[in-house]
PDB file of N, CA and C in Angstrom:
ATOM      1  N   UNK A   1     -56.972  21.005 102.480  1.00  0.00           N
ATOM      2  CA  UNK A   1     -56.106  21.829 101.655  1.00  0.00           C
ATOM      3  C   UNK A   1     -54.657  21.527 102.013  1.00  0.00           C
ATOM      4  N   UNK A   2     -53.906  21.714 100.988  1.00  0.00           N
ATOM      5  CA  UNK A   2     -52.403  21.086 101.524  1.00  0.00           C
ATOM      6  C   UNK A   2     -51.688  22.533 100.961  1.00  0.00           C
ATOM      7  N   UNK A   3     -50.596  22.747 101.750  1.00  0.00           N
ATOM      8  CA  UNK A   3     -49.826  23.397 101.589  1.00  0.00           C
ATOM      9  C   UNK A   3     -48.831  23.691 100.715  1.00  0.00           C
ATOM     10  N   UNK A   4     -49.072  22.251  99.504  1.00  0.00           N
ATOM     11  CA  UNK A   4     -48.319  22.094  98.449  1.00  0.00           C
ATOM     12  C   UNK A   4     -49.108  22.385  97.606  1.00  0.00           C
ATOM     13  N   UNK A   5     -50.023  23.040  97.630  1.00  0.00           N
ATOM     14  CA  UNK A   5     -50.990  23.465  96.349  1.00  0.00           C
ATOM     15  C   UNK A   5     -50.949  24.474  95.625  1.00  0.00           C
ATOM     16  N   UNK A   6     -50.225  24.453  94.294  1.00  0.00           N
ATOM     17  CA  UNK A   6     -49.990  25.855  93.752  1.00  0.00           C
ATOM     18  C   UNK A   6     -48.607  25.721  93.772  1.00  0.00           C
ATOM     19  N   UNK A   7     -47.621  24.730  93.577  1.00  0.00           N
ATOM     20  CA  UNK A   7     -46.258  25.000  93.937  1.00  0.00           C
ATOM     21  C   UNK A   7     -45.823  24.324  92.670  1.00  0.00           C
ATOM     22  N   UNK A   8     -46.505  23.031  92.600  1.00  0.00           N
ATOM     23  CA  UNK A   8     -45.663  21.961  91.221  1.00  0.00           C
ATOM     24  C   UNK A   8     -46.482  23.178  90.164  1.00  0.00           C
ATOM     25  N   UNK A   9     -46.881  23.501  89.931  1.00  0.00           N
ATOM     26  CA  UNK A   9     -47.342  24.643  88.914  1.00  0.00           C
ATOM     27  C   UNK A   9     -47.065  26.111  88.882  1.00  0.00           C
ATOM     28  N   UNK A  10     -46.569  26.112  89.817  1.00  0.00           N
ATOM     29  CA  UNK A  10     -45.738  28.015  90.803  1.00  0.00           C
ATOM     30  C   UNK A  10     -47.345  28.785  90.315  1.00  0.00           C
ATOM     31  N   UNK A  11     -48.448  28.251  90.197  1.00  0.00           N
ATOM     32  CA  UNK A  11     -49.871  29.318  90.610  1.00  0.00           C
ATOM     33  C   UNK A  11     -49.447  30.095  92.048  1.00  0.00           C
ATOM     34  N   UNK A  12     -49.203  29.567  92.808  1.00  0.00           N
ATOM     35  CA  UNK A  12     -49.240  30.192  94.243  1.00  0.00           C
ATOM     36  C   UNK A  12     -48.297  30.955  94.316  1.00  0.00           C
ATOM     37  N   UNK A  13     -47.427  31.478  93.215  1.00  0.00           N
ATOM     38  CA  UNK A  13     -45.962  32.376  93.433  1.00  0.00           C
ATOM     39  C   UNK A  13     -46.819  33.719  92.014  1.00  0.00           C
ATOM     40  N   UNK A  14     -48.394  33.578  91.945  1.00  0.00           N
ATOM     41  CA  UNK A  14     -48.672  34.534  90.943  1.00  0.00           C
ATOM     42  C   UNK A  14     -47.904  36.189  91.434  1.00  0.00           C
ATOM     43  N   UNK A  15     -48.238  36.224  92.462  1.00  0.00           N
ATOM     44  CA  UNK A  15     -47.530  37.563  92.988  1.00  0.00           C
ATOM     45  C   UNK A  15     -46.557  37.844  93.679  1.00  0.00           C
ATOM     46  N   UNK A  16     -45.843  36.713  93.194  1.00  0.00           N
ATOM     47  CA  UNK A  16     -44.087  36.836  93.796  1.00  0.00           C
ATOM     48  C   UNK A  16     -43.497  37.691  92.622  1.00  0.00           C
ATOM     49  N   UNK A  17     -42.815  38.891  93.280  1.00  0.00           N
ATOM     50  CA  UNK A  17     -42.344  39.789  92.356  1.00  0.00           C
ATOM     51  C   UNK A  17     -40.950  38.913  91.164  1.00  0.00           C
ATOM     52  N   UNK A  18     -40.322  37.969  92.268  1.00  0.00           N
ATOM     53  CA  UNK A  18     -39.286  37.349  91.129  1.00  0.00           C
ATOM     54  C   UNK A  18     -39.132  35.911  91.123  1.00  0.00           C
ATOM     55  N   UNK A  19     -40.331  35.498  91.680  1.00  0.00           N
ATOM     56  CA  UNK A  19     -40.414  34.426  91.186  1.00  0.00           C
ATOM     57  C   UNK A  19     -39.729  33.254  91.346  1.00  0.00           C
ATOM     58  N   UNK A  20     -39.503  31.887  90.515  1.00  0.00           N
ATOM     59  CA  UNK A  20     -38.355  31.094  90.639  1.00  0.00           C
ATOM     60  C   UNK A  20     -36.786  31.967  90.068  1.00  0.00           C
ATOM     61  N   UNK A  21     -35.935  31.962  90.941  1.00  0.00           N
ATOM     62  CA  UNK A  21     -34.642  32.205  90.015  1.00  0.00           C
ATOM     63  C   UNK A  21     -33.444  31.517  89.383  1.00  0.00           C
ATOM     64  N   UNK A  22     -33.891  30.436  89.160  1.00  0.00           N
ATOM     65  CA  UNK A  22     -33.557  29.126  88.767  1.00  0.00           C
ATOM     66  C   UNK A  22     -32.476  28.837  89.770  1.00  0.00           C
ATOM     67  N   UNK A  23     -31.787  28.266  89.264  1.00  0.00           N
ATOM     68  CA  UNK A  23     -30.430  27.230  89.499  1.00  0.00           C
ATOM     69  C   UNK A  23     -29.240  28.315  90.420  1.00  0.00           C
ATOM     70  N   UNK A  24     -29.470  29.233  91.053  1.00  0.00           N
ATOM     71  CA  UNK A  24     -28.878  30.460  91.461  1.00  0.00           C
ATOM     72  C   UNK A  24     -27.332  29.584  92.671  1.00  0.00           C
ATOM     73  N   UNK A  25     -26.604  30.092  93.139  1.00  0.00           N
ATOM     74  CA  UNK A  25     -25.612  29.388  94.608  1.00  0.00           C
ATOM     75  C   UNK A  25     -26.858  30.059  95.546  1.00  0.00           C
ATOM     76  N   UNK A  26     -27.993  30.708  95.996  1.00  0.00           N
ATOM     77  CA  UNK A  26     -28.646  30.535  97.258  1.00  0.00           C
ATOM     78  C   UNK A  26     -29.463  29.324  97.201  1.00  0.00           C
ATOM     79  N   UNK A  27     -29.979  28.971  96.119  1.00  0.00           N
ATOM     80  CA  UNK A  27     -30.631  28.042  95.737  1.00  0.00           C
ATOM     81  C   UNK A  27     -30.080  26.705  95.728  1.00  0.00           C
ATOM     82  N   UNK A  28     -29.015  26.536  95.278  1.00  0.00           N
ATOM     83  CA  UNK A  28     -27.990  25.512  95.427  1.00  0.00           C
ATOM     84  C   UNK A  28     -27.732  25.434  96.803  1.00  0.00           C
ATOM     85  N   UNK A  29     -27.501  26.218  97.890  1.00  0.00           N
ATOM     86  CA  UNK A  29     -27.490  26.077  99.097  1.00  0.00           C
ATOM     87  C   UNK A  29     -28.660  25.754 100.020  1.00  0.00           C
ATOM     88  N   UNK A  30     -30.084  26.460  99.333  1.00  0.00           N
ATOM     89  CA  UNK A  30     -31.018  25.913 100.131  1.00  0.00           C
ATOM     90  C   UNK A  30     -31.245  24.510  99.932  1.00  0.00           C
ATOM     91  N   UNK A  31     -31.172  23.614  98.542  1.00  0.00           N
ATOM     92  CA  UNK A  31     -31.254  22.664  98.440  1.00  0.00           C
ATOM     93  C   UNK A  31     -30.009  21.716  99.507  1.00  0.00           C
ATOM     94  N   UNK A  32     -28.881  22.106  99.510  1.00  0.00           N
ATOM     95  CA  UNK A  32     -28.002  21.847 100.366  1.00  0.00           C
ATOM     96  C   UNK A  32     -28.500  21.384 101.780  1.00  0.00           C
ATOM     97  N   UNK A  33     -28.697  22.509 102.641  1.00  0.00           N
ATOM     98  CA  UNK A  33     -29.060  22.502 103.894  1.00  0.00           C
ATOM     99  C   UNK A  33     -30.409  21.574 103.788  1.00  0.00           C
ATOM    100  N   UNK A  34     -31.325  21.799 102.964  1.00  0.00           N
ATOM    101  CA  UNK A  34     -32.335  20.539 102.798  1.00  0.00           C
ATOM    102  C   UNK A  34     -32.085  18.975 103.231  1.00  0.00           C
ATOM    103  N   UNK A  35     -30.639  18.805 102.349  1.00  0.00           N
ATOM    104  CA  UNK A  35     -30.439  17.422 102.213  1.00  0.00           C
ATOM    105  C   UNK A  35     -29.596  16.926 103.035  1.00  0.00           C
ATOM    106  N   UNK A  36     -29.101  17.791 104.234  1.00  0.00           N
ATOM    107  CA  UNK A  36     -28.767  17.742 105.358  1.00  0.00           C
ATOM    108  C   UNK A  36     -29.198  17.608 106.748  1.00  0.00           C
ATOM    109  N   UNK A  37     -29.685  16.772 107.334  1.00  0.00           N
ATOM    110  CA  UNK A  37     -30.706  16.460 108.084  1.00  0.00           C
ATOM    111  C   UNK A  37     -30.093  17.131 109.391  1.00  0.00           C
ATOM    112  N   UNK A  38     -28.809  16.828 109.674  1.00  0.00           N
ATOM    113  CA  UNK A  38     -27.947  17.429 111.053  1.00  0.00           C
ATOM    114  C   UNK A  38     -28.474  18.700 111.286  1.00  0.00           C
ATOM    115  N   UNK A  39     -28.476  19.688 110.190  1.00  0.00           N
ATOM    116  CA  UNK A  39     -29.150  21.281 109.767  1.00  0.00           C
ATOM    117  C   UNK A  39     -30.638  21.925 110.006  1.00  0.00           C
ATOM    118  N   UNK A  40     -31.517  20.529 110.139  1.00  0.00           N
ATOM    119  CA  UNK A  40     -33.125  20.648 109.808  1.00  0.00           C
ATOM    120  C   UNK A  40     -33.472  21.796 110.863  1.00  0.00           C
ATOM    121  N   UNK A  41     -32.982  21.258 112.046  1.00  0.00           N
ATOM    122  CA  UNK A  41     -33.605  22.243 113.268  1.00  0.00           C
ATOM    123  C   UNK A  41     -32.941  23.722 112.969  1.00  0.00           C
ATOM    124  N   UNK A  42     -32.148  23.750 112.116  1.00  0.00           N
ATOM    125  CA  UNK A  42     -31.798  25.349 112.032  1.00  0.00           C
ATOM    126  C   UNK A  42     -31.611  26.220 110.552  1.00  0.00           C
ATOM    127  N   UNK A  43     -33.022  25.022 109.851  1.00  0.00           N
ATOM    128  CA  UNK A  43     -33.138  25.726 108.542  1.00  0.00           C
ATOM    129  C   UNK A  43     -33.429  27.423 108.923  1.00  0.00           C
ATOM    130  N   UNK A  44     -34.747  27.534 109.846  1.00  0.00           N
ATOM    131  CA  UNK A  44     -35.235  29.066 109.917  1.00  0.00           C
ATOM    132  C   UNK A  44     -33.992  29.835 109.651  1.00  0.00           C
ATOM    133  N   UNK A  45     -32.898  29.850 109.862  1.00  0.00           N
ATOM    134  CA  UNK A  45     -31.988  30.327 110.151  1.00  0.00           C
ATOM    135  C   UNK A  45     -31.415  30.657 108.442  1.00  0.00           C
ATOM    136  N   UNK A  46     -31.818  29.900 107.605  1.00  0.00           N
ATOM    137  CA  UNK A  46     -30.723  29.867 106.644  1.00  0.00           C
ATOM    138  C   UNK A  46     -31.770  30.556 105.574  1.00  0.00           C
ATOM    139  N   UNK A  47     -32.842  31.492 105.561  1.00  0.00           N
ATOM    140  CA  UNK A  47     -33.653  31.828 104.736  1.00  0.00           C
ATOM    141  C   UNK A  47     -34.280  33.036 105.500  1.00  0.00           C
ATOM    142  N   UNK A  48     -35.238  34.275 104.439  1.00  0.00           N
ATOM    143  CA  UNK A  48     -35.552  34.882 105.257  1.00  0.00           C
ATOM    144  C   UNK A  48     -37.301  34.928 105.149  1.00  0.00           C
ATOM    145  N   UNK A  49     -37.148  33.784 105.533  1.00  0.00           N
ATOM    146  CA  UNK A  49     -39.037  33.611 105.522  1.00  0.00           C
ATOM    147  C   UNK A  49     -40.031  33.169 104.413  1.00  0.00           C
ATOM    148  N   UNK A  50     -41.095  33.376 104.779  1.00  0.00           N
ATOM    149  CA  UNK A  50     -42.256  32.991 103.681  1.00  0.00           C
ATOM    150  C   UNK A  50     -43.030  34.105 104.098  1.00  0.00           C
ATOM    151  N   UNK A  51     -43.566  34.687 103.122  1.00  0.00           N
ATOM    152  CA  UNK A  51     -44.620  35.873 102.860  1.00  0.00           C
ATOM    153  C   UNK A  51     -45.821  35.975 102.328  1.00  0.00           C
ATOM    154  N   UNK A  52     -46.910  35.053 102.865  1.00  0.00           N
ATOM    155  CA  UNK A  52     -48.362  34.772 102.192  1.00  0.00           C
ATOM    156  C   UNK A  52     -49.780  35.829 102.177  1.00  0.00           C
ATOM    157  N   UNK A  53     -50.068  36.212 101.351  1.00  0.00           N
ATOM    158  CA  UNK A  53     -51.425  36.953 101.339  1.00  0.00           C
ATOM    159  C   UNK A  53     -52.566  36.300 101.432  1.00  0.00           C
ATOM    160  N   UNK A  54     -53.539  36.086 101.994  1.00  0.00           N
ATOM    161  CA  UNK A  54     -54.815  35.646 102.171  1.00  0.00           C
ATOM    162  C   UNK A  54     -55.800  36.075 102.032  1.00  0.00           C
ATOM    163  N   UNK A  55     -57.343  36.025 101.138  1.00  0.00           N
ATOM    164  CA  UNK A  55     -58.140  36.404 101.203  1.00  0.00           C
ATOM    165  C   UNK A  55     -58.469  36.097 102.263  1.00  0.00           C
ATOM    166  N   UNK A  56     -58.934  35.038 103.348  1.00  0.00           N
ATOM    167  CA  UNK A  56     -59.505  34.442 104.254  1.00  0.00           C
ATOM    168  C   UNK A  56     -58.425  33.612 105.412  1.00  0.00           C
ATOM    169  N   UNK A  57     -58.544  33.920 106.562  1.00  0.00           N
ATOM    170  CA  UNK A  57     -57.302  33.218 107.240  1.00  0.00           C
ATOM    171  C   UNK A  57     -58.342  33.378 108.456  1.00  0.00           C
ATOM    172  N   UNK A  58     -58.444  31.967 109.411  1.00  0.00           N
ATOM    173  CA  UNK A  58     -59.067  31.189 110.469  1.00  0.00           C
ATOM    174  C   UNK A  58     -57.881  30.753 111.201  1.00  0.00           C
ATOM    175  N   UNK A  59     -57.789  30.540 112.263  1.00  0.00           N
ATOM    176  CA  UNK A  59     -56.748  30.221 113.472  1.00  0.00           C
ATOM    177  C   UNK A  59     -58.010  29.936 114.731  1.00  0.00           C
ATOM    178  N   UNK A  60     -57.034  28.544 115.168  1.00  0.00           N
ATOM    179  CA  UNK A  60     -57.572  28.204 116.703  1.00  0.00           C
ATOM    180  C   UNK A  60     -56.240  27.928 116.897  1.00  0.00           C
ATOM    181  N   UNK A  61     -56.671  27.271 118.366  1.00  0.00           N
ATOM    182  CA  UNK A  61     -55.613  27.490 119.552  1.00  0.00           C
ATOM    183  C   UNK A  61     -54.968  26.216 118.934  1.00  0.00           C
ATOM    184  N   UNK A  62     -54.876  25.132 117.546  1.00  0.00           N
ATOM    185  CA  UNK A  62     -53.978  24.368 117.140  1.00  0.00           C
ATOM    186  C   UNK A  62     -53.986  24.293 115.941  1.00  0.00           C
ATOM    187  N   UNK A  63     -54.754  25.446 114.807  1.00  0.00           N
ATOM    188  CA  UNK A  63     -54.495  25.222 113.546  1.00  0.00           C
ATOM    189  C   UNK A  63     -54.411  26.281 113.071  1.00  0.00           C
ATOM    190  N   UNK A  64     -54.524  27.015 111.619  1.00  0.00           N
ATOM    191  CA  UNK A  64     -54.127  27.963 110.726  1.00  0.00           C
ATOM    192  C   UNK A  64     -54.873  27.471 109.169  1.00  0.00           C
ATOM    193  N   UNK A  65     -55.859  27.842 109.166  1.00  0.00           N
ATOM    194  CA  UNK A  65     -56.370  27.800 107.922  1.00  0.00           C
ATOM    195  C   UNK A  65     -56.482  29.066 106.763  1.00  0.00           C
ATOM    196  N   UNK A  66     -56.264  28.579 105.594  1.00  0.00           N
ATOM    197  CA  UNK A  66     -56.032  30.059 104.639  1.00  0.00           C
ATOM    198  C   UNK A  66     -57.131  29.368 103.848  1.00  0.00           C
ATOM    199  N   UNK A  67     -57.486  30.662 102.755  1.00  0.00           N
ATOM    200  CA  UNK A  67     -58.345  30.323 101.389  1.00  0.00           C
ATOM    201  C   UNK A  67     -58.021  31.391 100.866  1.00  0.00           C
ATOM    202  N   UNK A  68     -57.292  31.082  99.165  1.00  0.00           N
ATOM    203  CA  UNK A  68     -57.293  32.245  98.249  1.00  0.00           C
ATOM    204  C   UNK A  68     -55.720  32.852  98.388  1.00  0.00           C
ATOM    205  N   UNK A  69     -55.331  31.678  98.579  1.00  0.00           N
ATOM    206  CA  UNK A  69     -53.483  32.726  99.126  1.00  0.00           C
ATOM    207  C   UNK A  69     -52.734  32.568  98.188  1.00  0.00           C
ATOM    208  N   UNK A  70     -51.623  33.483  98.207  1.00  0.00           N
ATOM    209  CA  UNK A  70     -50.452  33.386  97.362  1.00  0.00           C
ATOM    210  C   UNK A  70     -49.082  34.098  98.220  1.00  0.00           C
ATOM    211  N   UNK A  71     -48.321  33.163  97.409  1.00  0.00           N
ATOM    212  CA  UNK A  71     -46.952  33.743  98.225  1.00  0.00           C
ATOM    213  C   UNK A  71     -46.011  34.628  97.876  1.00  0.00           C
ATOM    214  N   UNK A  72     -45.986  35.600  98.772  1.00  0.00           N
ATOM    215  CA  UNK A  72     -45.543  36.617  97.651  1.00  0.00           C
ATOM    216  C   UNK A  72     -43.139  36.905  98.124  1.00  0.00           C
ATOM    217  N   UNK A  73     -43.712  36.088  99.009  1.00  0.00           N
ATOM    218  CA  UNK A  73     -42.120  35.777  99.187  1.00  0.00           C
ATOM    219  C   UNK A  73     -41.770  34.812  99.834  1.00  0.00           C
ATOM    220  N   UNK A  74     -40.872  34.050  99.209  1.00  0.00           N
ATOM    221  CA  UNK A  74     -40.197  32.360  99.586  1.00  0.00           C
ATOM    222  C   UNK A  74     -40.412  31.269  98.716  1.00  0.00           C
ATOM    223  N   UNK A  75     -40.433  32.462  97.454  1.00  0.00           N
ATOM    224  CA  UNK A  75     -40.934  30.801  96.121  1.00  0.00           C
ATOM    225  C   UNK A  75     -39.457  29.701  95.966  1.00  0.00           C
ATOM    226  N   UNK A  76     -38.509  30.517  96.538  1.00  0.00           N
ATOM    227  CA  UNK A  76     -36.739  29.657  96.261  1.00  0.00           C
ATOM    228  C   UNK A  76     -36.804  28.609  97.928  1.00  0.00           C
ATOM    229  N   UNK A  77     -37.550  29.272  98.706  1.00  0.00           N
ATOM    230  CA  UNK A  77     -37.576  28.185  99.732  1.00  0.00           C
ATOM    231  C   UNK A  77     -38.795  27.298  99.623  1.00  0.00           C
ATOM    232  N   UNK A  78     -39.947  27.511  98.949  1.00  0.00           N
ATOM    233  CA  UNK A  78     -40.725  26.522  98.963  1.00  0.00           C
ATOM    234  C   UNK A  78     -41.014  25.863  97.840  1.00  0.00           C
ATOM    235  N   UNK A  79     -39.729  26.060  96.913  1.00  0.00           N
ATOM    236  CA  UNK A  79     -39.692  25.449  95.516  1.00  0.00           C
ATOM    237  C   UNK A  79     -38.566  24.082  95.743  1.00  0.00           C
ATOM    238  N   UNK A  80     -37.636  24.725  96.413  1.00  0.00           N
ATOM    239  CA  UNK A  80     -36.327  23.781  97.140  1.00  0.00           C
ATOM    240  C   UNK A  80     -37.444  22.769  97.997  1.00  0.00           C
ATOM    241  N   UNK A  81     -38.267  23.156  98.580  1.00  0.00           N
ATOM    242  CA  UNK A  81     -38.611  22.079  99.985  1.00  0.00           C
ATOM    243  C   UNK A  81     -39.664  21.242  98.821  1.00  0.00           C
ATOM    244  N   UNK A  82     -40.166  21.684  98.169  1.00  0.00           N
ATOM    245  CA  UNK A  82     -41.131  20.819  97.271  1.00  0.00           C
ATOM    246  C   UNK A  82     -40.580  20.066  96.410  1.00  0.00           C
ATOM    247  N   UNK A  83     -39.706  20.303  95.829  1.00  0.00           N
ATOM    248  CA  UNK A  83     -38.660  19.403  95.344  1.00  0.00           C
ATOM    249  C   UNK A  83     -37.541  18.334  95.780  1.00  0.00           C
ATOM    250  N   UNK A  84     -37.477  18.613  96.881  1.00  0.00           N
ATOM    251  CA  UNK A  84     -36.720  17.308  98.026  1.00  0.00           C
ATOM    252  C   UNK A  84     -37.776  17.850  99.112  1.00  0.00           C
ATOM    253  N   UNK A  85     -38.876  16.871  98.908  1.00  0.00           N
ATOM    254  CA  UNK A  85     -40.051  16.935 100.173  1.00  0.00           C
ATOM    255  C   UNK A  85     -39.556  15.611 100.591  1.00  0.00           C
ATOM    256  N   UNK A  86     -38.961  14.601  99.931  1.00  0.00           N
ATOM    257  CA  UNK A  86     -38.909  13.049 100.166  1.00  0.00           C
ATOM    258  C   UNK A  86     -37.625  13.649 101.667  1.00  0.00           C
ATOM    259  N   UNK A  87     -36.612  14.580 101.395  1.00  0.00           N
ATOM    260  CA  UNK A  87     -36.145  14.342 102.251  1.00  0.00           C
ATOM    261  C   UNK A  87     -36.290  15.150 103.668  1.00  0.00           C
ATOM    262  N   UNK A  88     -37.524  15.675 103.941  1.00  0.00           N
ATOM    263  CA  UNK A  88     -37.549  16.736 105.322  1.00  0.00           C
ATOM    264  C   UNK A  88     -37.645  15.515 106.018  1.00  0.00           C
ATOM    265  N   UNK A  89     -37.197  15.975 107.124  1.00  0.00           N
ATOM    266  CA  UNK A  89     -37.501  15.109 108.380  1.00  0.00           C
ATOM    267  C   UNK A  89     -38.557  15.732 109.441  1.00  0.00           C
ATOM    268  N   UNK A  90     -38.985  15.029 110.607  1.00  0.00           N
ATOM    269  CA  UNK A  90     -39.351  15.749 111.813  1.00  0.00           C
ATOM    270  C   UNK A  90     -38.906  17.340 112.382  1.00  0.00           C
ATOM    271  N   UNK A  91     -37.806  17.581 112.262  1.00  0.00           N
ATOM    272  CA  UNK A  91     -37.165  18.766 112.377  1.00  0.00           C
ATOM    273  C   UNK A  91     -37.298  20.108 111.755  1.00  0.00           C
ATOM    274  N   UNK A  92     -37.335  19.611 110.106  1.00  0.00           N
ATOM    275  CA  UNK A  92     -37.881  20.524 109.384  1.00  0.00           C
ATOM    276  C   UNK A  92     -39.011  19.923 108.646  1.00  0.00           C
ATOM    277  N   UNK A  93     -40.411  20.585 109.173  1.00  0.00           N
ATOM    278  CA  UNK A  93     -41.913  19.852 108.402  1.00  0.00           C
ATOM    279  C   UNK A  93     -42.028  21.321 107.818  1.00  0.00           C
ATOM    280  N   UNK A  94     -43.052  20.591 106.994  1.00  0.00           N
ATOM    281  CA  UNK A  94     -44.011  21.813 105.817  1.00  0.00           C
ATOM    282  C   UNK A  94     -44.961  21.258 105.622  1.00  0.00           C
ATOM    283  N   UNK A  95     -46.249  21.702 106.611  1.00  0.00           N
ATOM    284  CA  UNK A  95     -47.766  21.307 106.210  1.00  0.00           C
ATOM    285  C   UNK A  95     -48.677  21.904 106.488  1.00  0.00           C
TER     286      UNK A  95
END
């Protein structure tokens, strides 16, 4: 399962109360700090999270597995990172 599933189609933002908000200046800035690699290690910083619901969620001592999720907050940060995925680096991953 990849973590990009449900995003090029915003299925996975079904219960995000607002959704994409298009072309907004936070949005313009998250894309910003994206394409700034100097920044990567201190994206956490520039957003206030991701908010996922899970029917089913598994964890060991090195992974995190979901089934049935949706995000119900961070569709402007994981719409920005899915859209310049070419440019994350090591610093800032999403997987």
């Amino acid at each position: 399962m990849s973590l990009w599933r449900g995003i090029a189609d915003q299925s996975v933002f079904a219960f995000n109360v607002r959704g994409p908000l298009g072309k907004t200046q936070v949005n313009k800035d998250i894309v910003a700090s994206i394409g700034d690699a100097t920044s990567h290690k201190l994206f956490p910083l520039f957003h206030n999270g991701v908010t996922i619901i899970a029917r089913e969620l598994d964890t060991t001592a090195d992974a995190v597995s979901m089934s049935d999720y949706f995000v119900v907050n961070g569709c402007q940060s994981l719409t920005a990172l899915y859209d310049n995925r070419n440019r994350l680096t090591g610093d800032l991953r999403c997987w």
